[in-house]
Structures are given as C-alpha cells and as structure tokens.
PDB file of N, CA and C in Angstrom:
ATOM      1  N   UNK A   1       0.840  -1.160   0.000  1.00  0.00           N
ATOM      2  CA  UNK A   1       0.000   0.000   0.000  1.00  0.00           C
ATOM      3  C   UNK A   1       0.893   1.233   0.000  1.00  0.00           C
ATOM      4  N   UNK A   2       1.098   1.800  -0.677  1.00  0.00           N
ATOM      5  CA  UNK A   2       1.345   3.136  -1.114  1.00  0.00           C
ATOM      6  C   UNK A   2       3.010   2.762  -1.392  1.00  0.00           C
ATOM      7  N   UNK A   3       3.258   1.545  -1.496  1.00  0.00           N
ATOM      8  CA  UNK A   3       4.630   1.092  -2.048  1.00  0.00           C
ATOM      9  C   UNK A   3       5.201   0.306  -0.796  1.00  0.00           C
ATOM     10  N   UNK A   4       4.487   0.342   0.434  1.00  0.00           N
ATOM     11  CA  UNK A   4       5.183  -0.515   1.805  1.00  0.00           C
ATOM     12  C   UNK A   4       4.399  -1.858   1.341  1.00  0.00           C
ATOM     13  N   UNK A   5       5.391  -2.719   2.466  1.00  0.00           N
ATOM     14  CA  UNK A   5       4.814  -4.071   2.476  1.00  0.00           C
ATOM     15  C   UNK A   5       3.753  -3.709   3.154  1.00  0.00           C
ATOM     16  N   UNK A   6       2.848  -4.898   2.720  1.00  0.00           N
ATOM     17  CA  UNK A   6       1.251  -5.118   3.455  1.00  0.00           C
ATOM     18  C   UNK A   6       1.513  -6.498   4.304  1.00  0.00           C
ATOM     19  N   UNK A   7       1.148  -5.910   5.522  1.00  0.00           N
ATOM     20  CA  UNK A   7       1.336  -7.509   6.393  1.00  0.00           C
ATOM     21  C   UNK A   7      -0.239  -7.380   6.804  1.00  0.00           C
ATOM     22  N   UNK A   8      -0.585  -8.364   7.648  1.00  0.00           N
ATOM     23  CA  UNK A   8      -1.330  -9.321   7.814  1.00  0.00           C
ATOM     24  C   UNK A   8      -2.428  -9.638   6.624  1.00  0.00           C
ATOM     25  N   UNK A   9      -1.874  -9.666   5.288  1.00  0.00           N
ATOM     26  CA  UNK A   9      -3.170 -10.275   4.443  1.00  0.00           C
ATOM     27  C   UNK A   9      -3.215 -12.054   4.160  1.00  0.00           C
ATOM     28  N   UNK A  10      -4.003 -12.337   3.973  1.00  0.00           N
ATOM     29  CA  UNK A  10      -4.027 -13.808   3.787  1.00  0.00           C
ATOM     30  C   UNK A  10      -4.512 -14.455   2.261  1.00  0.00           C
ATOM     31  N   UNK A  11      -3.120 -15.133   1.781  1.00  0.00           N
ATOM     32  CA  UNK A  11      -3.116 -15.247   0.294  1.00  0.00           C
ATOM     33  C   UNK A  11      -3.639 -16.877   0.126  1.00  0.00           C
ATOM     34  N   UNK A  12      -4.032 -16.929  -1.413  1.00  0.00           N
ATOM     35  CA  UNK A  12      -4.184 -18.474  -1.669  1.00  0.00           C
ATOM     36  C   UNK A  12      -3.723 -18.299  -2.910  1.00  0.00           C
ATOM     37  N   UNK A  13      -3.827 -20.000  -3.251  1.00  0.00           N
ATOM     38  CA  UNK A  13      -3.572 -20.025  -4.826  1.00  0.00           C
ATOM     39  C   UNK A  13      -3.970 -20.946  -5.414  1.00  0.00           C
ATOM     40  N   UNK A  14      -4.991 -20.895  -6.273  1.00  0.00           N
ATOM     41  CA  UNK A  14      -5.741 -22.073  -6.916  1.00  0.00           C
ATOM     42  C   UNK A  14      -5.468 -23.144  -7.696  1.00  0.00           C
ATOM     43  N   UNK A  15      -4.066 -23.006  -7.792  1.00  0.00           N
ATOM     44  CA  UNK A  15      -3.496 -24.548  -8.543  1.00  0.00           C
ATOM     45  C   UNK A  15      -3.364 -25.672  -7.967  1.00  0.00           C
ATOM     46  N   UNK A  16      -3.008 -25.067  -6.807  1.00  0.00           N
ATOM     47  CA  UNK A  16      -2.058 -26.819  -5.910  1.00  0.00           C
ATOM     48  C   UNK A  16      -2.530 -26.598  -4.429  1.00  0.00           C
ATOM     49  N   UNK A  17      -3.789 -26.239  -4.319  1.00  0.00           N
ATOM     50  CA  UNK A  17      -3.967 -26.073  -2.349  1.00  0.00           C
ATOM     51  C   UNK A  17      -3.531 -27.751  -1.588  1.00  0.00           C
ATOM     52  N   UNK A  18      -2.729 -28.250  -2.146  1.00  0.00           N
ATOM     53  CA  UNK A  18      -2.384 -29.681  -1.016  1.00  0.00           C
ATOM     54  C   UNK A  18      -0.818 -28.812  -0.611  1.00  0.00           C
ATOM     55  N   UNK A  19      -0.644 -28.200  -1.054  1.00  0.00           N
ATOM     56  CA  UNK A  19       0.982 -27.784  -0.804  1.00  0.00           C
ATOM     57  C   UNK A  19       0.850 -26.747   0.322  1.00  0.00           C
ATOM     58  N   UNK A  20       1.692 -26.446   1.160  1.00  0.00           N
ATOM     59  CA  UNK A  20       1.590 -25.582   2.092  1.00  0.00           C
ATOM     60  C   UNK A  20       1.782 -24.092   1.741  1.00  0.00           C
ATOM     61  N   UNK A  21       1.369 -22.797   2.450  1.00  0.00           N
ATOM     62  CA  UNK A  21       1.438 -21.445   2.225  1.00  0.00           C
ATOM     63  C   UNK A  21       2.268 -20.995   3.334  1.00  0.00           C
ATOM     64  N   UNK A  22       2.759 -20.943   2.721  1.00  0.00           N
ATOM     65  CA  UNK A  22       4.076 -20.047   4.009  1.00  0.00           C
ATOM     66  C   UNK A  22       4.489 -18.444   3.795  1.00  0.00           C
ATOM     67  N   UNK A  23       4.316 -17.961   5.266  1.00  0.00           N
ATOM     68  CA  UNK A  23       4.436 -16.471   5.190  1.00  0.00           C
ATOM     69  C   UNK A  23       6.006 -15.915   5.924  1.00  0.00           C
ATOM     70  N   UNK A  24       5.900 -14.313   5.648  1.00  0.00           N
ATOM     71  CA  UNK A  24       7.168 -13.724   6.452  1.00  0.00           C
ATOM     72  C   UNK A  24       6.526 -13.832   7.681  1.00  0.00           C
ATOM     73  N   UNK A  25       7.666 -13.776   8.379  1.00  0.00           N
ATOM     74  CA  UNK A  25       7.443 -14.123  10.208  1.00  0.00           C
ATOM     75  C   UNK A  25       8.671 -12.658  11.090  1.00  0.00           C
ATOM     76  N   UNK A  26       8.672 -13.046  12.147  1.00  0.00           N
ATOM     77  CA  UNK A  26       9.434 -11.874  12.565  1.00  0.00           C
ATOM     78  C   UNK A  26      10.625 -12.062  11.974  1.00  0.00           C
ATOM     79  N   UNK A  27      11.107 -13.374  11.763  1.00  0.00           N
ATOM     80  CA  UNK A  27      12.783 -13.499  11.660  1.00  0.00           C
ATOM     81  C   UNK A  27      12.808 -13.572  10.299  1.00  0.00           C
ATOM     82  N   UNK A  28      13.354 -12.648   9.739  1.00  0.00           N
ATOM     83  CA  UNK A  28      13.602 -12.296   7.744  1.00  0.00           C
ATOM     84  C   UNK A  28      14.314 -13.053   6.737  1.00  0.00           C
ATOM     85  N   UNK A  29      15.040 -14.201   8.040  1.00  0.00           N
ATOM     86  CA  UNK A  29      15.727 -15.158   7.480  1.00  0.00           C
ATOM     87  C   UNK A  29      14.741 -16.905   7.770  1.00  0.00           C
ATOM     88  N   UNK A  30      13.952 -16.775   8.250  1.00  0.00           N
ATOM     89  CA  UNK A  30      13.034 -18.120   8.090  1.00  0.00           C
ATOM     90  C   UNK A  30      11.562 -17.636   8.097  1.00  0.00           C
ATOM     91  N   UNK A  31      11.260 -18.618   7.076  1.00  0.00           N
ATOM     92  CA  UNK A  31       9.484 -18.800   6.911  1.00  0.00           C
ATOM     93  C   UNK A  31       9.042 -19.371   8.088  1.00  0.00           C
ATOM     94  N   UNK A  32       7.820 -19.014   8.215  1.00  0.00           N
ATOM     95  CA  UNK A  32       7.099 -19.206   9.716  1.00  0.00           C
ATOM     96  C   UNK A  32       6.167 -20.231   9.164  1.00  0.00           C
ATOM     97  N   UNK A  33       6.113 -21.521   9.435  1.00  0.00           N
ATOM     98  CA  UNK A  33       5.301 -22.648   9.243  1.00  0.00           C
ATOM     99  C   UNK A  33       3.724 -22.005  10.199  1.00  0.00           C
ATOM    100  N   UNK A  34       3.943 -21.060  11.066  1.00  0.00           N
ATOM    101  CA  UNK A  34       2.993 -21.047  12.215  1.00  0.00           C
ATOM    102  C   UNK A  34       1.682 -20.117  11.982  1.00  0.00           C
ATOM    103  N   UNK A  35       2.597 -19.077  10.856  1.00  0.00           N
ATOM    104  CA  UNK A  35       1.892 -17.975  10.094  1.00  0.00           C
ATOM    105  C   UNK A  35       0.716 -18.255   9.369  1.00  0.00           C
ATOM    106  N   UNK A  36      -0.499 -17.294   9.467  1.00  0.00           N
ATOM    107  CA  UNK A  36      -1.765 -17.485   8.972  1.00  0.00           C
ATOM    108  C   UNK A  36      -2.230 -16.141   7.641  1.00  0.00           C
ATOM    109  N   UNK A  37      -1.038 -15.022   7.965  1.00  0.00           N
ATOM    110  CA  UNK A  37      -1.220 -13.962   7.489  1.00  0.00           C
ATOM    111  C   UNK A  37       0.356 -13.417   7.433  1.00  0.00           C
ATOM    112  N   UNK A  38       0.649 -12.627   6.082  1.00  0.00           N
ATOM    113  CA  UNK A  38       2.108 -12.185   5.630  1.00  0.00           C
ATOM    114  C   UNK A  38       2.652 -11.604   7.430  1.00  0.00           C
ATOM    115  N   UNK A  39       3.561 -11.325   7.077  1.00  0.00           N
ATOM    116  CA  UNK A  39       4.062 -10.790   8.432  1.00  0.00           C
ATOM    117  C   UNK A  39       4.400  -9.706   8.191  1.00  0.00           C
ATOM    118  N   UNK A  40       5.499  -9.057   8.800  1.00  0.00           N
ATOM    119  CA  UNK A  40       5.800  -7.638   8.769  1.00  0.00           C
ATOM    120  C   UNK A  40       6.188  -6.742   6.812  1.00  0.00           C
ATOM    121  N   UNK A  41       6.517  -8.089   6.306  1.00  0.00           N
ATOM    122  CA  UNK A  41       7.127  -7.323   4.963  1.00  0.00           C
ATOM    123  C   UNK A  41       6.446  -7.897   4.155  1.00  0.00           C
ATOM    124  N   UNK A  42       5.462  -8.389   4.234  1.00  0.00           N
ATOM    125  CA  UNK A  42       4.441  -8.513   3.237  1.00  0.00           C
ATOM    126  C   UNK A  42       4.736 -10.101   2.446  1.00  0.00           C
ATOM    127  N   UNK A  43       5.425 -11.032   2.559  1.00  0.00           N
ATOM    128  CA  UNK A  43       5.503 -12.110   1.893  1.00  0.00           C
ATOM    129  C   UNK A  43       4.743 -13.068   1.863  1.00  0.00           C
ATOM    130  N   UNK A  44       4.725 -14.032   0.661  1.00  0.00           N
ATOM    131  CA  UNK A  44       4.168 -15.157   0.646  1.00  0.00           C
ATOM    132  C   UNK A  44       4.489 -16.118  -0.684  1.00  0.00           C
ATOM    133  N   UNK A  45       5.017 -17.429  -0.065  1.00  0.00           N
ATOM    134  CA  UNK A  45       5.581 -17.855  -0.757  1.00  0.00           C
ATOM    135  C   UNK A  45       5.015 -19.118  -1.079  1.00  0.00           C
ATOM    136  N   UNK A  46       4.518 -19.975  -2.283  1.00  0.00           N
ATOM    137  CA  UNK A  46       3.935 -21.116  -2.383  1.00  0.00           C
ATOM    138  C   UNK A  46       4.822 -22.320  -2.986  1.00  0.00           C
ATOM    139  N   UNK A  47       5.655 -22.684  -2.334  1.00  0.00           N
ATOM    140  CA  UNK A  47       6.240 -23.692  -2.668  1.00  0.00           C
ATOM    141  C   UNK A  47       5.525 -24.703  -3.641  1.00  0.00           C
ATOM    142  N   UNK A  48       5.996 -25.492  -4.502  1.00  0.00           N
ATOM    143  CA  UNK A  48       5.650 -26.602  -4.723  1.00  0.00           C
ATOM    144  C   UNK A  48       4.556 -26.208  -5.683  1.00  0.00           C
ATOM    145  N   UNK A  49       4.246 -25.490  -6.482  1.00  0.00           N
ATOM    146  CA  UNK A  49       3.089 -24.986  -7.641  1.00  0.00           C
ATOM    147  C   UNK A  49       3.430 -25.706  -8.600  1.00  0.00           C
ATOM    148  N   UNK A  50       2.757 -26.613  -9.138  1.00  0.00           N
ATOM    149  CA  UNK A  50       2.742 -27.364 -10.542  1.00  0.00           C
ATOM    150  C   UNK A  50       2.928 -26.428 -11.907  1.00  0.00           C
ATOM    151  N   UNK A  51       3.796 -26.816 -12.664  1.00  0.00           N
ATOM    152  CA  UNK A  51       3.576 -25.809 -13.875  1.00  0.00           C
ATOM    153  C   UNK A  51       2.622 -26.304 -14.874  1.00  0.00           C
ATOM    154  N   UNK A  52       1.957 -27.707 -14.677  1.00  0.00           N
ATOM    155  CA  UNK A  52       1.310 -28.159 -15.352  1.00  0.00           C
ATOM    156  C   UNK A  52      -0.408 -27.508 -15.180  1.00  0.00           C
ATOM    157  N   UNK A  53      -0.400 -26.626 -14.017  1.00  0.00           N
ATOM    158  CA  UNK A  53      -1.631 -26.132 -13.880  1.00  0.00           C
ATOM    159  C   UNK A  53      -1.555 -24.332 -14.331  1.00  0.00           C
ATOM    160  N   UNK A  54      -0.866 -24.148 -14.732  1.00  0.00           N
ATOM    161  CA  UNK A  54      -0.364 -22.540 -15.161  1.00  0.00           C
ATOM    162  C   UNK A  54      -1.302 -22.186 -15.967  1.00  0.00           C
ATOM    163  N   UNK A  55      -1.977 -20.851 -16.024  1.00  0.00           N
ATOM    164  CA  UNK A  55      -1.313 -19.789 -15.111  1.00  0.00           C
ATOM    165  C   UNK A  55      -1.917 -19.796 -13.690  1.00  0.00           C
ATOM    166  N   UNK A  56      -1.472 -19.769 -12.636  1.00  0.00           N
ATOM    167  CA  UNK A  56      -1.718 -19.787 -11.042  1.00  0.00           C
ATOM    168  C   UNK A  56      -2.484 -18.910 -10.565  1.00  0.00           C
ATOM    169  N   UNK A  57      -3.766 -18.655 -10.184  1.00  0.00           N
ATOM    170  CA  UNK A  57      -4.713 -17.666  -9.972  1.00  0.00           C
ATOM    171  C   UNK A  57      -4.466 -17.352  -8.056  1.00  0.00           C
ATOM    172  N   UNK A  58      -4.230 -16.064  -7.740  1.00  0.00           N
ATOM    173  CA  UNK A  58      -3.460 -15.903  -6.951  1.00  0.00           C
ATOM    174  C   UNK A  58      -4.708 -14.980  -6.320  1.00  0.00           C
ATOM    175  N   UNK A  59      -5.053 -15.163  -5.125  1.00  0.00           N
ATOM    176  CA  UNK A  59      -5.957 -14.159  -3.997  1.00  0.00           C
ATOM    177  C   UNK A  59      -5.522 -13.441  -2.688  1.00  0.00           C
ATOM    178  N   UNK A  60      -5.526 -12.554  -2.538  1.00  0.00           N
ATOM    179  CA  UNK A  60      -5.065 -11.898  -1.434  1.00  0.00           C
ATOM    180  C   UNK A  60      -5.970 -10.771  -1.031  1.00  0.00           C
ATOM    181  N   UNK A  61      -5.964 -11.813   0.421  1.00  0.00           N
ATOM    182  CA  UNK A  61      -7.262 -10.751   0.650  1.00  0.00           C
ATOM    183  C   UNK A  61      -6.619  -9.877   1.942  1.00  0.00           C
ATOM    184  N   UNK A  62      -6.630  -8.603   2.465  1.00  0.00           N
ATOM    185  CA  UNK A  62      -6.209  -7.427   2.929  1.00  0.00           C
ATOM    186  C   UNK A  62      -7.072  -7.977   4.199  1.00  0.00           C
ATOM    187  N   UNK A  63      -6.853  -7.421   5.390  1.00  0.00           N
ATOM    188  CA  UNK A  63      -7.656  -7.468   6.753  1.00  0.00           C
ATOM    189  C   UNK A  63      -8.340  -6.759   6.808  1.00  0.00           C
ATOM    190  N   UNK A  64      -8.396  -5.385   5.860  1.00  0.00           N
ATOM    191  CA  UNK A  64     -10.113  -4.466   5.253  1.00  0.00           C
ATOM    192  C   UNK A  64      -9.713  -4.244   3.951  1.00  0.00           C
ATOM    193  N   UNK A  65     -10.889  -4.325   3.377  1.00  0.00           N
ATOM    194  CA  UNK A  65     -11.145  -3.505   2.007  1.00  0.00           C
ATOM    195  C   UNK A  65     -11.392  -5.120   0.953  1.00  0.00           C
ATOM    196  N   UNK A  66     -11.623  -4.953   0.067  1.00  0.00           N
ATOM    197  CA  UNK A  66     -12.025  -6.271  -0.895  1.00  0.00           C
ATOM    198  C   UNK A  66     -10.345  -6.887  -1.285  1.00  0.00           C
ATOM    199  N   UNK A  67     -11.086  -8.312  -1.675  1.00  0.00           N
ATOM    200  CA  UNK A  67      -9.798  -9.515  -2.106  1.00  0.00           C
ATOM    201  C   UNK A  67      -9.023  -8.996  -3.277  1.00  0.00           C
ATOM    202  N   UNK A  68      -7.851  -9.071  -3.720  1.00  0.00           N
ATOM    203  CA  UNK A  68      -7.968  -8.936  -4.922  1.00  0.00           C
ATOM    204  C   UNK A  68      -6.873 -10.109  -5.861  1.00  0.00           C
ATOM    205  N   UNK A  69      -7.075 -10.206  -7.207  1.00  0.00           N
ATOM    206  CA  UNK A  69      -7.201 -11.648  -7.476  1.00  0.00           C
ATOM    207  C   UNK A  69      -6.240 -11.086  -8.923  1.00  0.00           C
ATOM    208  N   UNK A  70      -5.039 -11.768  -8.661  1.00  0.00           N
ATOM    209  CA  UNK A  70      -4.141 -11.763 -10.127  1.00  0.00           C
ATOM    210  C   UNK A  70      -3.830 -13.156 -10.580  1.00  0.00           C
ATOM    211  N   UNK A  71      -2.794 -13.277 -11.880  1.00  0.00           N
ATOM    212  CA  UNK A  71      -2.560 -14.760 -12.307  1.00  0.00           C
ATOM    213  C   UNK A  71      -0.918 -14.521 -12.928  1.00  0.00           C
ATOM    214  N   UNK A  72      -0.512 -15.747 -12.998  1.00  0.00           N
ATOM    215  CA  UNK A  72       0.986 -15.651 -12.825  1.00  0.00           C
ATOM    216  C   UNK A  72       1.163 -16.652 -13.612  1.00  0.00           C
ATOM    217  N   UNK A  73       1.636 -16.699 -14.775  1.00  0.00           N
ATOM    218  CA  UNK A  73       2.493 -17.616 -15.320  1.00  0.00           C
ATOM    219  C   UNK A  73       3.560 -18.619 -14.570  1.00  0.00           C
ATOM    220  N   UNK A  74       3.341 -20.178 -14.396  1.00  0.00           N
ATOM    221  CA  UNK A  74       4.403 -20.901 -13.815  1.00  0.00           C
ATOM    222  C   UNK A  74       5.466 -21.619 -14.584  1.00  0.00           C
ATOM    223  N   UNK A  75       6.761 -21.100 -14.585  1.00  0.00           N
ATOM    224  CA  UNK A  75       7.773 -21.845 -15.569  1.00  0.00           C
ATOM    225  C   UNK A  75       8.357 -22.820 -14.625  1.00  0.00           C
ATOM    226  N   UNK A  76       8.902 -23.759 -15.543  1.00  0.00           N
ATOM    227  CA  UNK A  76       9.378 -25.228 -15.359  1.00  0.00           C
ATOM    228  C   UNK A  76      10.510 -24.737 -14.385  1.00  0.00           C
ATOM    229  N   UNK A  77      11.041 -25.398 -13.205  1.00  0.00           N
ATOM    230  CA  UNK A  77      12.569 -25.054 -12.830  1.00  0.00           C
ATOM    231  C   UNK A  77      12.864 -23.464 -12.519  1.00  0.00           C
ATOM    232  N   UNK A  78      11.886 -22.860 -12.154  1.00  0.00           N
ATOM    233  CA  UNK A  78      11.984 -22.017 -11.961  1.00  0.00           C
ATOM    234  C   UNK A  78      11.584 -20.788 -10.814  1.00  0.00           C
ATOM    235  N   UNK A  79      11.751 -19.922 -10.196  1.00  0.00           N
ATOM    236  CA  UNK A  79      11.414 -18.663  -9.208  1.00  0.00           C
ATOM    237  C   UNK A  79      10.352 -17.847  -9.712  1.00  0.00           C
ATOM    238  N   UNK A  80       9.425 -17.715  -9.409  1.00  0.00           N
ATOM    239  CA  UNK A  80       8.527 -16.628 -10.265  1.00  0.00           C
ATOM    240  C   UNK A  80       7.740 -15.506  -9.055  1.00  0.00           C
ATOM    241  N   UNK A  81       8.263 -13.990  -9.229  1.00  0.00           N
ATOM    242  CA  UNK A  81       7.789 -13.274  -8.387  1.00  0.00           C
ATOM    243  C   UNK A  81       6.746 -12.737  -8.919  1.00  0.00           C
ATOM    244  N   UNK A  82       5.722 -12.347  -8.316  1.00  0.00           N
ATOM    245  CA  UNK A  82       4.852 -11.674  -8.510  1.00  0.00           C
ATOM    246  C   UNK A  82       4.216 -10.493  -7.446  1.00  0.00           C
ATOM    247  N   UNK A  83       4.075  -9.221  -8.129  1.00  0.00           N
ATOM    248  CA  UNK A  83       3.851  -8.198  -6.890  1.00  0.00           C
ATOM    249  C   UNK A  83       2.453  -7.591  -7.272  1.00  0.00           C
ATOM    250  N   UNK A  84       1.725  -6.892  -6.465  1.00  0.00           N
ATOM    251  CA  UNK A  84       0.207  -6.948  -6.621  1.00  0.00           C
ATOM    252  C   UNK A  84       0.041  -6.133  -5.765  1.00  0.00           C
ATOM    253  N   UNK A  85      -0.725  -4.592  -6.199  1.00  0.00           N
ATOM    254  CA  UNK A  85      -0.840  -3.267  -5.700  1.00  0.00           C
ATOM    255  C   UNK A  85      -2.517  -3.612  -4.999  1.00  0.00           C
ATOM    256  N   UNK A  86      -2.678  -3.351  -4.107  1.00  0.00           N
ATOM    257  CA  UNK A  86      -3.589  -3.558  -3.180  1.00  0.00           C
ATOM    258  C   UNK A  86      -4.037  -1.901  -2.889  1.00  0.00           C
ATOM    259  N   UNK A  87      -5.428  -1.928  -2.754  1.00  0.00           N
ATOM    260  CA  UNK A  87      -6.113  -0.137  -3.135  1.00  0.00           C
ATOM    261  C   UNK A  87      -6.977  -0.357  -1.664  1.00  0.00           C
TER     262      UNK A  87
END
C-alpha cells in the first residue's frame, strides 16, 4: 500500500492447495510454518506450484477492504515473483 509491504493479508492459490502457504514471520531469514497472514514485509511464498496447472490464480485478501485476485504464469525449474498493488 502506497509502495510498503502489506502484512497481515491472507493469500491463496488455486493450482495446488495440497501444498503448504508459508508467510514472512518476525525473523527475515526463516518462513514461519505457524503464520496465517504475511508478516511484517508482506511475503508469501507457495512452494511446490505445478507448472502443469499454469497460469496460477493468486488471492489476497487485505484485513479491510475487498480480495484482490491476479494470475501468474508458472515456468518449469523455476522462481517466479509476482507483486500486486492492493487499493
């Protein structure tokens, strides 16, 4: 929001929900298995996304104001960031 991280929103992703969602936590150097909502810097990371289900329909919903819903191309062997302006 206005270019800061957004913490506490709670993301999904409609390709692969058997895989776990892991968020930032206090410590910037480990994912928080415990986390329900991004943490202080806004992350979220979905391990394990099939590229065979691409493109990855991605939800993040804010703790006020409406969800909002992008899609992401998944390549083979690969890192794929995606950033998403929240109003």
């Amino acid at each position: 929001m206005n270019g800061a991280a957004a913490a506490a929103n709670i993301s999904a992703v409609t390709v692969d929900p058997d895989k776990p969602t892991l968020y930032d936590g206090a410590d910037p150097d480990l994912w928080d298995p415990t986390q329900t909502r991004t943490g202080p810097l806004g992350i979220v990371w979905f391990p394990g996304v099939s590229v065979t289900l691409s493109p990855a329909v991605i939800t993040l919903t804010p703790p006020t104001g409406a969800a909002v819903t992008t899609t992401a191309t998944i390549e083979n062997q690969a890192i794929t960031f995606v950033t998403t302006d929240l109003q």
